[in-house]
C-alpha atoms as a PDB file:
ATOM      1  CA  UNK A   1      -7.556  49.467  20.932  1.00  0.00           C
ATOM      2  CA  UNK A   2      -4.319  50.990  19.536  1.00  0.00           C
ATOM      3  CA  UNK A   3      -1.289  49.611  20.185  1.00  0.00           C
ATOM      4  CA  UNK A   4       0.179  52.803  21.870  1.00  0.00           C
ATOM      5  CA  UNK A   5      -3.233  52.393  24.011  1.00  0.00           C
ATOM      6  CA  UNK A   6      -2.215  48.828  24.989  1.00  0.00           C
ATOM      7  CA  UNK A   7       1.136  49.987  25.389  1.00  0.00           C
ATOM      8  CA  UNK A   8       0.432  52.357  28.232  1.00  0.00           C
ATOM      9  CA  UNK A   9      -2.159  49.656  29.405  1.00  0.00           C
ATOM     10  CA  UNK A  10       0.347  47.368  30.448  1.00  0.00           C
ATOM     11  CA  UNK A  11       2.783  49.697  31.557  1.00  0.00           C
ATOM     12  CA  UNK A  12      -0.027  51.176  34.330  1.00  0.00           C
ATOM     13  CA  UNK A  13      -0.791  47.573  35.056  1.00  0.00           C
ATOM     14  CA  UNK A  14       3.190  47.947  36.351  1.00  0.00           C
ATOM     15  CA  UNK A  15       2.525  51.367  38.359  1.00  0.00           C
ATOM     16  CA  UNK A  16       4.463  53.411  36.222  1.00  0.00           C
ATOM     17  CA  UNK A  17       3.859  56.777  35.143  1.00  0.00           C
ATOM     18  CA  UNK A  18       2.897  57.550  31.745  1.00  0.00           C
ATOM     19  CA  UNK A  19       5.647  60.001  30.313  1.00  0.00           C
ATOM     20  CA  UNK A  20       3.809  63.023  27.548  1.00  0.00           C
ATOM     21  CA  UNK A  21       5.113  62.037  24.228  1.00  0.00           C
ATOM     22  CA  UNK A  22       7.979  64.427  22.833  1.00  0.00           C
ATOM     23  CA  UNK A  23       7.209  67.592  20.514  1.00  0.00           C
ATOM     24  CA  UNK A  24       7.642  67.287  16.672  1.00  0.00           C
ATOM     25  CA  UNK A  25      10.316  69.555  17.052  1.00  0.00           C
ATOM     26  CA  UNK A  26      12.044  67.072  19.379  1.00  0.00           C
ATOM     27  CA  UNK A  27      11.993  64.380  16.753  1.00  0.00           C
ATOM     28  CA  UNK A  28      13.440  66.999  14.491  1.00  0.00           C
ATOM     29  CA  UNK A  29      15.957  67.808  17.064  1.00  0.00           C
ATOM     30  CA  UNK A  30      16.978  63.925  17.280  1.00  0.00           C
ATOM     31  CA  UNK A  31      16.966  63.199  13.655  1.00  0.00           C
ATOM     32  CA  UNK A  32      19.506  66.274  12.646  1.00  0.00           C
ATOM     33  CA  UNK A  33      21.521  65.061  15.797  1.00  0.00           C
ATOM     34  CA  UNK A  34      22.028  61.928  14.151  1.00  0.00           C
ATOM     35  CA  UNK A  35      21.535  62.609  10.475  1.00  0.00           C
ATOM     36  CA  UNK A  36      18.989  59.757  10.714  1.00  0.00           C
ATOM     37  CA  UNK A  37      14.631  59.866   9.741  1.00  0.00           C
ATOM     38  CA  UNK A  38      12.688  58.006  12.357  1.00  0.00           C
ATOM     39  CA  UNK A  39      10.306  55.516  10.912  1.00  0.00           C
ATOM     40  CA  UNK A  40       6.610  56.487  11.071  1.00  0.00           C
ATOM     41  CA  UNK A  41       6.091  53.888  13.672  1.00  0.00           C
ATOM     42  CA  UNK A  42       8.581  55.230  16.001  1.00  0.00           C
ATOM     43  CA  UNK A  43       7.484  59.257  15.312  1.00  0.00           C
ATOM     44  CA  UNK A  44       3.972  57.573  16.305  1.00  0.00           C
ATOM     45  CA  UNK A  45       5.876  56.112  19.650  1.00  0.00           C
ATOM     46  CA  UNK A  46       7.832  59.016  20.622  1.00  0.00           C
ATOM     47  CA  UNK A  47       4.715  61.183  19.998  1.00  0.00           C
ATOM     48  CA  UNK A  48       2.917  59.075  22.194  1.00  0.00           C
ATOM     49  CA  UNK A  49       4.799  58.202  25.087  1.00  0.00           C
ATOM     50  CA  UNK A  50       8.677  59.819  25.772  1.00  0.00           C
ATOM     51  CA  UNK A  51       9.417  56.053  27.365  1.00  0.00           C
ATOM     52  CA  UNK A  52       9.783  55.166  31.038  1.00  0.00           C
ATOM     53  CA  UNK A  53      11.505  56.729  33.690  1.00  0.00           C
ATOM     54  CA  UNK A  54      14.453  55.403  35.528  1.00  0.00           C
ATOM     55  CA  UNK A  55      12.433  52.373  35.893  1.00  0.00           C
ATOM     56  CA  UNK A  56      11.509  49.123  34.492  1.00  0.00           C
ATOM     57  CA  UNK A  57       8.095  47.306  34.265  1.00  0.00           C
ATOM     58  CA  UNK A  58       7.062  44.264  35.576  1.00  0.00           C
ATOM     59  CA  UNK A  59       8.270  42.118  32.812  1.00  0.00           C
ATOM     60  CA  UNK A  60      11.493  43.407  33.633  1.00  0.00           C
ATOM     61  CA  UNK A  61      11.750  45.907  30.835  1.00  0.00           C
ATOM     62  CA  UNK A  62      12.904  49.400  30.117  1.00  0.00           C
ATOM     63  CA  UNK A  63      11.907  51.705  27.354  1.00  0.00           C
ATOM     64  CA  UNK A  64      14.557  54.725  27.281  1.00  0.00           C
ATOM     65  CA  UNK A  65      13.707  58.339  26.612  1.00  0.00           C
ATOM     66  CA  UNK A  66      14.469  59.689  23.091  1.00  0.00           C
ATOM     67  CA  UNK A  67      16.429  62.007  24.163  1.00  0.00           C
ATOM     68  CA  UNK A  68      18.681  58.444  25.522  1.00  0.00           C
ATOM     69  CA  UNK A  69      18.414  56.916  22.526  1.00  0.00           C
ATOM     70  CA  UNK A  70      22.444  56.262  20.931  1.00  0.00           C
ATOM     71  CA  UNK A  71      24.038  54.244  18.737  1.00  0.00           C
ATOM     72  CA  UNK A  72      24.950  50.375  19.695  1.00  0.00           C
ATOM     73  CA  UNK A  73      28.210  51.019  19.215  1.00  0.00           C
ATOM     74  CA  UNK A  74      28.496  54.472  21.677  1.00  0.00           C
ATOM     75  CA  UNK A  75      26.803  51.842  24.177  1.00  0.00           C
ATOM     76  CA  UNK A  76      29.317  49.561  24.365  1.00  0.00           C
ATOM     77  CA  UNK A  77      31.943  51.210  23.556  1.00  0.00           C
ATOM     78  CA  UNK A  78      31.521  52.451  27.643  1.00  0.00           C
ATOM     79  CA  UNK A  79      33.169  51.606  31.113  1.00  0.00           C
ATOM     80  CA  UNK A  80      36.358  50.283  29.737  1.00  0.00           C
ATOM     81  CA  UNK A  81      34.942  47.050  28.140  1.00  0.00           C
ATOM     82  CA  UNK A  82      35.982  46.365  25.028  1.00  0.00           C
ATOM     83  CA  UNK A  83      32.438  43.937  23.557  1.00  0.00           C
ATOM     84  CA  UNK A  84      33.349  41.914  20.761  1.00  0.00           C
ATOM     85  CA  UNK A  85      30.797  42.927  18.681  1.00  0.00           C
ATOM     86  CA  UNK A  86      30.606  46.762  19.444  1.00  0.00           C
ATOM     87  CA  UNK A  87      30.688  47.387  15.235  1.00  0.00           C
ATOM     88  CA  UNK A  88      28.272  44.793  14.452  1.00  0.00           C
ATOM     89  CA  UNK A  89      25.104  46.904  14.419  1.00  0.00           C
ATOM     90  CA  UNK A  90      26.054  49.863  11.777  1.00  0.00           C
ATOM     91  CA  UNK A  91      22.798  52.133  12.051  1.00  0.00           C
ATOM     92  CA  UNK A  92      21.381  50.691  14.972  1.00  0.00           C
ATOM     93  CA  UNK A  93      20.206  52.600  17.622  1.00  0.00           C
ATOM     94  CA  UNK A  94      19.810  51.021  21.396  1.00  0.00           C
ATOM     95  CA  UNK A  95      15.997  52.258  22.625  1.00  0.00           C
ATOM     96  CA  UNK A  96      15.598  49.414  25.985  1.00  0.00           C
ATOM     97  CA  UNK A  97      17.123  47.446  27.628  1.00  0.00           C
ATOM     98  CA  UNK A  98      15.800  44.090  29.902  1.00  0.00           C
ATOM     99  CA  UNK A  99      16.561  43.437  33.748  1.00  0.00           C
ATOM    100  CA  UNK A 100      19.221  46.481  33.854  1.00  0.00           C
ATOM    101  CA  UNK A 101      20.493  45.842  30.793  1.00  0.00           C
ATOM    102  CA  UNK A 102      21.545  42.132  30.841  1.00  0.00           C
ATOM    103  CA  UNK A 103      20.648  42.653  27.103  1.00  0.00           C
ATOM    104  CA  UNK A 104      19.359  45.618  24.941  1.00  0.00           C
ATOM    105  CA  UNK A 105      17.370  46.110  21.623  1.00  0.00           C
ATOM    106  CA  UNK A 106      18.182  48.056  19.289  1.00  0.00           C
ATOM    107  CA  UNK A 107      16.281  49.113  16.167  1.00  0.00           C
ATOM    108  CA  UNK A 108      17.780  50.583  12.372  1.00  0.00           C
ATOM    109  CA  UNK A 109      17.887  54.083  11.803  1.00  0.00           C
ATOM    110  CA  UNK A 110      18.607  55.544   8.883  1.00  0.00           C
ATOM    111  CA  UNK A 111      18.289  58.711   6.495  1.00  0.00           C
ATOM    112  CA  UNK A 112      15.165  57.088   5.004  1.00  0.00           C
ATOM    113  CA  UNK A 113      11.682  57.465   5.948  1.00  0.00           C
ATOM    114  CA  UNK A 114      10.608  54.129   3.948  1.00  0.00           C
ATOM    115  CA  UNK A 115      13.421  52.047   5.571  1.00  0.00           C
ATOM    116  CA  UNK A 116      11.899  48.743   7.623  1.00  0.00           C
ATOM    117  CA  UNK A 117      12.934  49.226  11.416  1.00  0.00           C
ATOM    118  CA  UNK A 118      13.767  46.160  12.564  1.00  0.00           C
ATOM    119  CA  UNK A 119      15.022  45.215  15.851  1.00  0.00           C
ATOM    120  CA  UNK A 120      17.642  42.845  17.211  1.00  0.00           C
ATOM    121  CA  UNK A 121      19.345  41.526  20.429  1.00  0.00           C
ATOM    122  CA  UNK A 122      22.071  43.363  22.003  1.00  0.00           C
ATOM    123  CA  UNK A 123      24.169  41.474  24.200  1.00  0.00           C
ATOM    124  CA  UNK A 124      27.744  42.858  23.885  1.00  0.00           C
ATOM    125  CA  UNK A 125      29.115  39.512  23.486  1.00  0.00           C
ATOM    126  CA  UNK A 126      27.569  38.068  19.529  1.00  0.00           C
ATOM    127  CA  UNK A 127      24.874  38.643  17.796  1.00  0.00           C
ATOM    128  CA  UNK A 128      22.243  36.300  18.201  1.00  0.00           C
ATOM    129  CA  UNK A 129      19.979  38.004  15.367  1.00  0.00           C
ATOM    130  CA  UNK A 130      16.958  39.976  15.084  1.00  0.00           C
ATOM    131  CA  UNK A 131      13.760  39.954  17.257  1.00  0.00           C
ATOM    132  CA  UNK A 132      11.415  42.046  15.044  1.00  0.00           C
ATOM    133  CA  UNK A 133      12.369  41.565  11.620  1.00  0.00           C
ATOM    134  CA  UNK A 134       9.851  43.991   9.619  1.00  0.00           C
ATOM    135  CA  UNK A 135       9.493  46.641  12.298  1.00  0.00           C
ATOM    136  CA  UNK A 136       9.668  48.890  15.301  1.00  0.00           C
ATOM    137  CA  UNK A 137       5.965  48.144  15.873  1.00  0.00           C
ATOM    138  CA  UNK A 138       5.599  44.809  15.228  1.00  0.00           C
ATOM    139  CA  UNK A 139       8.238  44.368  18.141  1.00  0.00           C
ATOM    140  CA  UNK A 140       6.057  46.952  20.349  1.00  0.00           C
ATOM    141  CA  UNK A 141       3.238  44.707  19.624  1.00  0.00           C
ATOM    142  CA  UNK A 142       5.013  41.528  20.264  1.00  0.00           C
ATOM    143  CA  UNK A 143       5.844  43.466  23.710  1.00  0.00           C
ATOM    144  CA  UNK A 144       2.235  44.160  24.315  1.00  0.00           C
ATOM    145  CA  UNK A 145       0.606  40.961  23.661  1.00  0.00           C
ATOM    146  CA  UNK A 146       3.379  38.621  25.490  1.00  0.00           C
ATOM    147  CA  UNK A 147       6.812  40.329  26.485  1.00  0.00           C
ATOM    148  CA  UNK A 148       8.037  37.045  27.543  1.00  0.00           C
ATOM    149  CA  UNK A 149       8.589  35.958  23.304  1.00  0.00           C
ATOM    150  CA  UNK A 150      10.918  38.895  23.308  1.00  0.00           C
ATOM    151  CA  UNK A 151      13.660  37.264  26.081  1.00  0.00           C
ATOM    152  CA  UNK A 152      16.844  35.369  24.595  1.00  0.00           C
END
């Protein structure tokens, strides 16, 4: 099975409704936005599935839209908080979030194609380090096989 195919496994195995991936010229529409390429993996993703709605899964997870997908820093740079380490994820784009965000992930987005996509923590409070180092997938797959290696 593919991993997009497990993916949507385990999120039916939580009830949810499987969102239609987004249009090519969606991705386009994203990437211009932000002056960034997405990764093959994530065009793959996004093609796939569009995310979850306003919901999480049983693990406690939720995948956002792409058209919610923004910059760590524009995430907690929100509801008058001031997070210590708003400016420590240059390029990094927040794409879930666990038990209403408690914690996010974000992955690397930049202007090229070829450029690993790894993911890290987002807490608002340090930076406790990456959870995927080589790529958006890899953490997908991490997700699929046992979302519980993915927790803090």
């Amino acid at each position: 099975m593919s991993l997009w195919s497990d993916l949507t496994t385990r999120w039916l195995q939580s009830d949810l409704d499987i969102r239609p991936g987004v249009s090519a010229q969606e991705i386009v529409t994203f990437e211009q936005r932000y002056s960034v390429v997405l990764p093959q993996d994530l065009v793959d993703y996004f093609s796939f599935v569009d995310g979850m709605e306003d919901t999480m899964c049983a693990d406690m997870f939720h995948f956002w839209k792409l058209e919610e997908l923004r910059p760590v820093f524009d995430v907690l740079n929100g509801d008058n908080h001031d997070y210590p380490d708003r400016d420590a994820y240059p390029n990094y784009f927040t794409f879930a979030d666990y038990m209403i965000s408690s914690w996010d992930y974000a992955v690397l987005l930049t202007n090229d194609r070829q450029q690993r996509a790894p993911v890290r923590f987002v807490t608002g409070m340090d930076r406790p380090g990456n959870v995927a180092d080589d790529s958006f997938a890899s953490f997908m797959r991490r997700y699929c096989d046992d979302p519980n290696e993915l927790l803090l």
